[in-house]
Protein backbone atom coordinates (compact mmCIF):
# COMPACT_ATOMS: atom_id res chain seq x y z
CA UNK A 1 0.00 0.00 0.00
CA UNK A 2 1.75 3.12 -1.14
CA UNK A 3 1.55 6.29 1.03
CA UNK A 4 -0.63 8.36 -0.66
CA UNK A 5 -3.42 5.33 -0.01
CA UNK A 6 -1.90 5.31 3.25
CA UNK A 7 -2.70 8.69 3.23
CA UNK A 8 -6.62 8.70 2.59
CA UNK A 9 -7.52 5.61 4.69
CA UNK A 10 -6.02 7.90 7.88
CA UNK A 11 -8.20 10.62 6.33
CA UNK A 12 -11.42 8.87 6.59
CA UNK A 13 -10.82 7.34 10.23
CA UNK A 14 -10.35 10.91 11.46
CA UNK A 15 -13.37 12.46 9.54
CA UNK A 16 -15.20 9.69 11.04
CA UNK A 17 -14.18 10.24 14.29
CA UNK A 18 -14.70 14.14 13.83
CA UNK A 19 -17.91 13.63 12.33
CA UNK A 20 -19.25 12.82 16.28
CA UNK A 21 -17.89 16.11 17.33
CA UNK A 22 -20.98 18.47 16.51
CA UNK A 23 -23.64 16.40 17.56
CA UNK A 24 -21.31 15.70 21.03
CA UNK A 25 -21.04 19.80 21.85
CA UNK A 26 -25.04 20.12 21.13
CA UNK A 27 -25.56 17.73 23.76
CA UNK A 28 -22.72 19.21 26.00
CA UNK A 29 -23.71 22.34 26.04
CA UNK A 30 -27.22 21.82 27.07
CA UNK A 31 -25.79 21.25 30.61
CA UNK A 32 -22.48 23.00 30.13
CA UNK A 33 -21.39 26.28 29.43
CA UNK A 34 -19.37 26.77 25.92
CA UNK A 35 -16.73 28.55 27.63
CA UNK A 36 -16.56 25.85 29.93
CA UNK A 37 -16.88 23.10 27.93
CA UNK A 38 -13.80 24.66 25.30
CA UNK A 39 -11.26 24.76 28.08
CA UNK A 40 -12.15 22.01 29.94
CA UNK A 41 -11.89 19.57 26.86
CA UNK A 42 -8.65 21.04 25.66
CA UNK A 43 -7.10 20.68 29.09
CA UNK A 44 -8.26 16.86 29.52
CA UNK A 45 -6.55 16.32 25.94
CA UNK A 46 -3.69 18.41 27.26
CA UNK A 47 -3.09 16.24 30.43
CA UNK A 48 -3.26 13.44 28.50
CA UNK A 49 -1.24 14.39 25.59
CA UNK A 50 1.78 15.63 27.93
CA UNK A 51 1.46 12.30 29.05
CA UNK A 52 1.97 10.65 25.92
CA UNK A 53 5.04 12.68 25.45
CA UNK A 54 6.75 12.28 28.28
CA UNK A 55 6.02 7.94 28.46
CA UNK A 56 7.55 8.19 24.94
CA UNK A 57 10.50 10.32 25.84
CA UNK A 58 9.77 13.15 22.85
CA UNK A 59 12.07 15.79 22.11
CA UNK A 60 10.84 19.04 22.44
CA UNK A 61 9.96 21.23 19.42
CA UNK A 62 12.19 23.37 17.76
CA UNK A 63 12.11 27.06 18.59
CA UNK A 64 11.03 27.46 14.86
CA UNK A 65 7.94 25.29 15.48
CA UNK A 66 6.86 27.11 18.23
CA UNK A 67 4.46 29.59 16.41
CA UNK A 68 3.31 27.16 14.10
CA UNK A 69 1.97 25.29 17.12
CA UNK A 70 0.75 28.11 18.58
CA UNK A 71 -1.41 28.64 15.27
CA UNK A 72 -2.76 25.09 15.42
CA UNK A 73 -3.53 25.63 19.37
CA UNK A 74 -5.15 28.84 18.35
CA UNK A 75 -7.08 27.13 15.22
CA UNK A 76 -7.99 23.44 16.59
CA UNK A 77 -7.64 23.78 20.33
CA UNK A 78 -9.46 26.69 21.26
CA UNK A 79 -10.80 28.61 18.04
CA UNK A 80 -12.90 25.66 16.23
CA UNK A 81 -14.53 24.63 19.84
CA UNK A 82 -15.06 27.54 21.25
CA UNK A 83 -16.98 29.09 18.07
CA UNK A 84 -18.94 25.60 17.77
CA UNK A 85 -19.90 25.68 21.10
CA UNK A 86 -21.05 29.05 20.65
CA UNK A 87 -22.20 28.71 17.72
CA UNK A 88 -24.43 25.66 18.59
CA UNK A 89 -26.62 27.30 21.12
CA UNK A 90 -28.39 29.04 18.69
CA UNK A 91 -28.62 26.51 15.87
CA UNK A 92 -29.08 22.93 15.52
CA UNK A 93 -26.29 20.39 14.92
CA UNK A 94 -27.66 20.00 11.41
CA UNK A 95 -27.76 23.23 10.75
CA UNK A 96 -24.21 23.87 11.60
CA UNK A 97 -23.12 21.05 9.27
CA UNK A 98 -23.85 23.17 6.83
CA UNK A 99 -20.74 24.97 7.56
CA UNK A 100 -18.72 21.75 7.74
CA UNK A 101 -18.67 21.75 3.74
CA UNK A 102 -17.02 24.68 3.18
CA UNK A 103 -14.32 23.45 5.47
CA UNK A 104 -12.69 21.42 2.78
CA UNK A 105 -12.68 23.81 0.88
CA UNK A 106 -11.27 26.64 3.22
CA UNK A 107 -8.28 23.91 4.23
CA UNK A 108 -7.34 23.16 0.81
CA UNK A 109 -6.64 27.17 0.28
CA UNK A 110 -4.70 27.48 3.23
CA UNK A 111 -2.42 24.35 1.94
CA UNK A 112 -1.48 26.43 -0.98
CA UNK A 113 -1.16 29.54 1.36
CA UNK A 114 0.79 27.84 4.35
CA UNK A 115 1.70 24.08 2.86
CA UNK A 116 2.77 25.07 -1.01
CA UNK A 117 0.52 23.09 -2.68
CA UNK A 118 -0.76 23.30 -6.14
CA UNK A 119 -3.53 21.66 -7.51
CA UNK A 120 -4.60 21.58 -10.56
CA UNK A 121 -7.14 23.77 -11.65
CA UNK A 122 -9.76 21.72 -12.24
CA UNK A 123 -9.30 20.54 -8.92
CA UNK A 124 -10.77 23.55 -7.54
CA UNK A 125 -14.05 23.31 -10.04
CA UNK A 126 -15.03 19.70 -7.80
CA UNK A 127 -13.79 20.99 -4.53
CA UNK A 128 -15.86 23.90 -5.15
CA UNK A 129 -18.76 22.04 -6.30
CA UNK A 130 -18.17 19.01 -3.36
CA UNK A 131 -18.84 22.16 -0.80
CA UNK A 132 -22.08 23.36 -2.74
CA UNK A 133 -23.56 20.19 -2.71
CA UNK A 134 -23.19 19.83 1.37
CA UNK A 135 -23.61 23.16 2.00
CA UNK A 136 -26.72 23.10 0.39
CA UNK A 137 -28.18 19.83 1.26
CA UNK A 138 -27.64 20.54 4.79
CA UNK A 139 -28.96 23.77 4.74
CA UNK A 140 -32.09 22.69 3.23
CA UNK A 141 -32.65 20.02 6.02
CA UNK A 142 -30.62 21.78 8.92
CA UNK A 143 -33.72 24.27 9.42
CA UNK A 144 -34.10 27.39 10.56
CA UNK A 145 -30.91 29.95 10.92
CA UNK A 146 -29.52 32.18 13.20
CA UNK A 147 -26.58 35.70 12.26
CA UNK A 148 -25.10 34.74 15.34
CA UNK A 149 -24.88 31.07 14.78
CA UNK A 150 -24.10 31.85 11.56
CA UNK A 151 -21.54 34.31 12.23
CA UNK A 152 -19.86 31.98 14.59
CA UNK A 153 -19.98 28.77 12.39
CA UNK A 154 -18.29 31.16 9.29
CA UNK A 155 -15.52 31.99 11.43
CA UNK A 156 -14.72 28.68 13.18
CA UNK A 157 -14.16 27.06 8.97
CA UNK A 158 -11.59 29.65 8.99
CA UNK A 159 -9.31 29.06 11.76
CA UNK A 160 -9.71 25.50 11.57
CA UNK A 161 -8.59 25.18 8.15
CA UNK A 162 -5.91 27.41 9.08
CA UNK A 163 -5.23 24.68 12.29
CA UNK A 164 -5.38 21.61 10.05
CA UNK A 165 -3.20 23.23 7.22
CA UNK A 166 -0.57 24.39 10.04
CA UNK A 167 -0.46 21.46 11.30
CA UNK A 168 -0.48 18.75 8.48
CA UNK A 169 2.71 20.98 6.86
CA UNK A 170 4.26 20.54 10.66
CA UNK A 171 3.45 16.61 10.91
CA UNK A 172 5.85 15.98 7.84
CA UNK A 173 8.50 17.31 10.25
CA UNK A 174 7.66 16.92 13.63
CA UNK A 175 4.95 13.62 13.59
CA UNK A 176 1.31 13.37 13.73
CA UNK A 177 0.57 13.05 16.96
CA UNK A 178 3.35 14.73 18.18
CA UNK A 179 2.37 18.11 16.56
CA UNK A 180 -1.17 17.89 18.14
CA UNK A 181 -0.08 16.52 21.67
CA UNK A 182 2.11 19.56 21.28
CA UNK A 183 -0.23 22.21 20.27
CA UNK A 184 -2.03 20.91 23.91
CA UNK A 185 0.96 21.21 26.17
CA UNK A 186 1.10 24.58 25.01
CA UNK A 187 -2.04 25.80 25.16
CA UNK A 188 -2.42 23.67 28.70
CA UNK A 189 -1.35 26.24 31.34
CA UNK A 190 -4.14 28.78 30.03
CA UNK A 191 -6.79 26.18 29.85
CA UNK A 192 -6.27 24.16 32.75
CA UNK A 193 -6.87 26.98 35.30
CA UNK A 194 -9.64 28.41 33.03
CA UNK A 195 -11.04 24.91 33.88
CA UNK A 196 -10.90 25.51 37.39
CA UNK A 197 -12.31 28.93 37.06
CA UNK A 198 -15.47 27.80 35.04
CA UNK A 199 -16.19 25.13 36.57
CA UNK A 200 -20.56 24.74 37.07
CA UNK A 201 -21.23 25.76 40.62
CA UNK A 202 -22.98 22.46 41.25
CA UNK A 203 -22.66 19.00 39.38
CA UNK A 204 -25.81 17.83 40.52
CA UNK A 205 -27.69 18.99 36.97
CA UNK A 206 -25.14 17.54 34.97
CA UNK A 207 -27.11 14.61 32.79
CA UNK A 208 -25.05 11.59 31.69
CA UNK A 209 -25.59 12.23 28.16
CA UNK A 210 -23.30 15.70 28.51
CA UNK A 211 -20.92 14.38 30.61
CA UNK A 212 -20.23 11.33 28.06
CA UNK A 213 -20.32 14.10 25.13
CA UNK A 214 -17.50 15.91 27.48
CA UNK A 215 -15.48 12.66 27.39
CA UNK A 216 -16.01 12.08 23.96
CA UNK A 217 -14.56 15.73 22.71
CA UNK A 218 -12.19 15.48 24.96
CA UNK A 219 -10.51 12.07 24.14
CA UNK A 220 -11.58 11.76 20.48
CA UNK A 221 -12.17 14.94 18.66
CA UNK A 222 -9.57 16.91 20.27
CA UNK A 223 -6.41 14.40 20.35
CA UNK A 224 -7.03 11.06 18.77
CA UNK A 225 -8.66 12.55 15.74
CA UNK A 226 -6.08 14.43 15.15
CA UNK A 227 -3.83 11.57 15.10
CA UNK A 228 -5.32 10.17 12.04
CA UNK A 229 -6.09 13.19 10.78
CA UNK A 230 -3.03 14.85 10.28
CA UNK A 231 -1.16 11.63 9.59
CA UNK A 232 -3.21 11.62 6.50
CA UNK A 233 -3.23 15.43 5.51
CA UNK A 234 0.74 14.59 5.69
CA UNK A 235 1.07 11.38 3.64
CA UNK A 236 -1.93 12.12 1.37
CA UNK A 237 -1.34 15.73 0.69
CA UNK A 238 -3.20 18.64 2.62
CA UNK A 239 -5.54 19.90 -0.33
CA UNK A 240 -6.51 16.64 -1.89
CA UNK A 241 -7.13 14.29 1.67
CA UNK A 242 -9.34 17.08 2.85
CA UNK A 243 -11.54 17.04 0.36
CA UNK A 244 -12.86 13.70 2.45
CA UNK A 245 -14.61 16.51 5.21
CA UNK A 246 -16.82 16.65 2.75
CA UNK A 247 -18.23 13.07 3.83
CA UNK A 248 -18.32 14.40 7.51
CA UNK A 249 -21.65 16.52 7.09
CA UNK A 250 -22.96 13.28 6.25
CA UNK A 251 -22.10 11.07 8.70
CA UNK A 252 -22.83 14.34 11.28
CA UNK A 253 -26.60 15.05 9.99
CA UNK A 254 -26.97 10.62 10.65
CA UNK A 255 -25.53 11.38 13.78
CA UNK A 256 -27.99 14.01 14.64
CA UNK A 257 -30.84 12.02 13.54
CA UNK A 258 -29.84 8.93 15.75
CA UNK A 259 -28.96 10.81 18.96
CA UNK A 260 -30.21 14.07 18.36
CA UNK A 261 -33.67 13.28 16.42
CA UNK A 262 -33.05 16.25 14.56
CA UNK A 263 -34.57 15.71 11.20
CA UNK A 264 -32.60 14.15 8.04
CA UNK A 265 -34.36 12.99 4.86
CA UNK A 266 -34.01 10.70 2.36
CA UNK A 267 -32.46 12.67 0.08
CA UNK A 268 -29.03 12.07 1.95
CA UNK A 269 -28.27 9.16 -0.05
CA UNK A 270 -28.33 10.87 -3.41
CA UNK A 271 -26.61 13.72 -2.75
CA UNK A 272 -23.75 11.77 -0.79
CA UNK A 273 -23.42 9.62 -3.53
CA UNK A 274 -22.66 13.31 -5.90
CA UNK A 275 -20.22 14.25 -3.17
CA UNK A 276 -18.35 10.71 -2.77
CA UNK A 277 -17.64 11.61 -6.80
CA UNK A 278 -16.58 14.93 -6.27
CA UNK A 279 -14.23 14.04 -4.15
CA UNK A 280 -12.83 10.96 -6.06
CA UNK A 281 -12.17 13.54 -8.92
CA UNK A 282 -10.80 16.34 -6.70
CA UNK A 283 -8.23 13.38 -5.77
CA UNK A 284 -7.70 12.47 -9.49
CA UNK A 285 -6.42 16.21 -10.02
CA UNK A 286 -5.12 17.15 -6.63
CA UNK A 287 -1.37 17.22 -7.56
């Protein structure tokens, strides 16, 4: 198997895995507060990841790698969650996937900006048309909108394909899960006493359903996710792997209807089946 396969397989298993992330923070922050629930999760993953370092006996970064980590803290860590979270008290899970397919898109332009990629021109036609496709299908079923939400969701795309950019160009030196357990440590002694300081006054409203969403942000979508994920942004290339976040609305909104019993039609089948093309050709003329 050559890398570039390697590449997309490691793609998918961290889409999936990020794909549980919106529907999670819904149910989080029904019982938690966003602010809360952003620094709390990034300081679990931070515990954990300086962990991980220090059983395998990691050299520390480079002095030149320290802003670029600082960017992906800034992007994946704290930006991305704490707009979601935000974001997600005034608009369904659903509805925010709607944002979720322009993130391929917005990734792929920061790996030309920040990873010096070029893809092919027609590459940008089925990216392009990839993020209409969810963007649109989503909207139509995600129901009603909110500026705020909105507003929030829009900027959140941004600095997380400006995280997952930063980072994949930083995993072909450093290591995947390196640059992420990294990107923790450092962002670790702001979050973890921001834990402390918003912590709920009283536990005793906490339902088991947020508290397993907590767990689930915390362990999954903020470090082992990102394992996979930038493992395969590195091997696969940064523009052309994450063109496969445009399956993650998709496996979101069938999230959302399980869990959530926020409404998803029929229609998701046809449409993903458009997308799953789109991408296969955005791969075709990726390099």
């Amino acid at each position: 198997m050559n890398k570039t396969t390697n590449g997309w397989i490691n793609g998918f298993i961290g889409v999936l895995i990020f794909s549980g992330s919106l529907p999670a923070t819904r149910l989080a922050v029904t019982d938690f507060n966003p602010l809360f629930l952003t620094v709390c999760r990034a300081a679990i993953a931070g515990v954990l990841a300086g962990g991980l370092l220090l059983i395998f006996r990691q050299q520390h970064p480079a002095k030149r790698d320290i802003i670029s980590l600082l960017v992906v803290a800034f992007g994946v860590v704290i930006g991305f969650p704490l707009l979601t979270a935000l974001a997600l008290q005034y608009v369904t899970s659903a509805h925010a996937i709607v944002f979720i397919g322009l993130l391929p898109l917005a990734t792929a332009i920061f790996g030309v900006l920040r990873g010096g990629e070029r893809p092919r021109p027609v590459f940008w036609i089925f990216s392009a048309a990839g993020s209409l496709l969810v963007a649109g299908f989503a909207l139509i079923q995600g129901g009603g909108s909110s500026p705020l939400g909105d507003a929030y969701m829009l900027a959140s795309i941004v600095v997380c394909g400006l995280g997952y950019a930063e980072g994949a160009r930083l995993s072909r030196r450093l290591g995947n899960w390196q640059v992420i357990s990294w990107a923790l440590v450092l962002s670790l002694p702001l979050m973890l006493p921001l834990s402390f300081f918003f912590t709920p006054d009283s536990w005793s409203g906490i339902g088991v359903p947020a508290l397993l969403s907590l767990a689930y942000v915390s362990l999954f979508s903020m470090l082992i996710g990102f394992v996979f994920w930038y493992r395969g942004l590195a091997q696969g290339g940064i523009a052309a792997v994450g063109q496969l976040q445009l399956l993650q609305p998709f496996f979101g909104l069938l999230l959302a209807s399980v869990i959530l019993h926020e409404k998803v039609g029929w229609a998701l089948v046809a449409v993903n089946i458009a997308v799953i093309m789109c991408v296969a050709a955005a791969r075709r003329f990726a390099k």
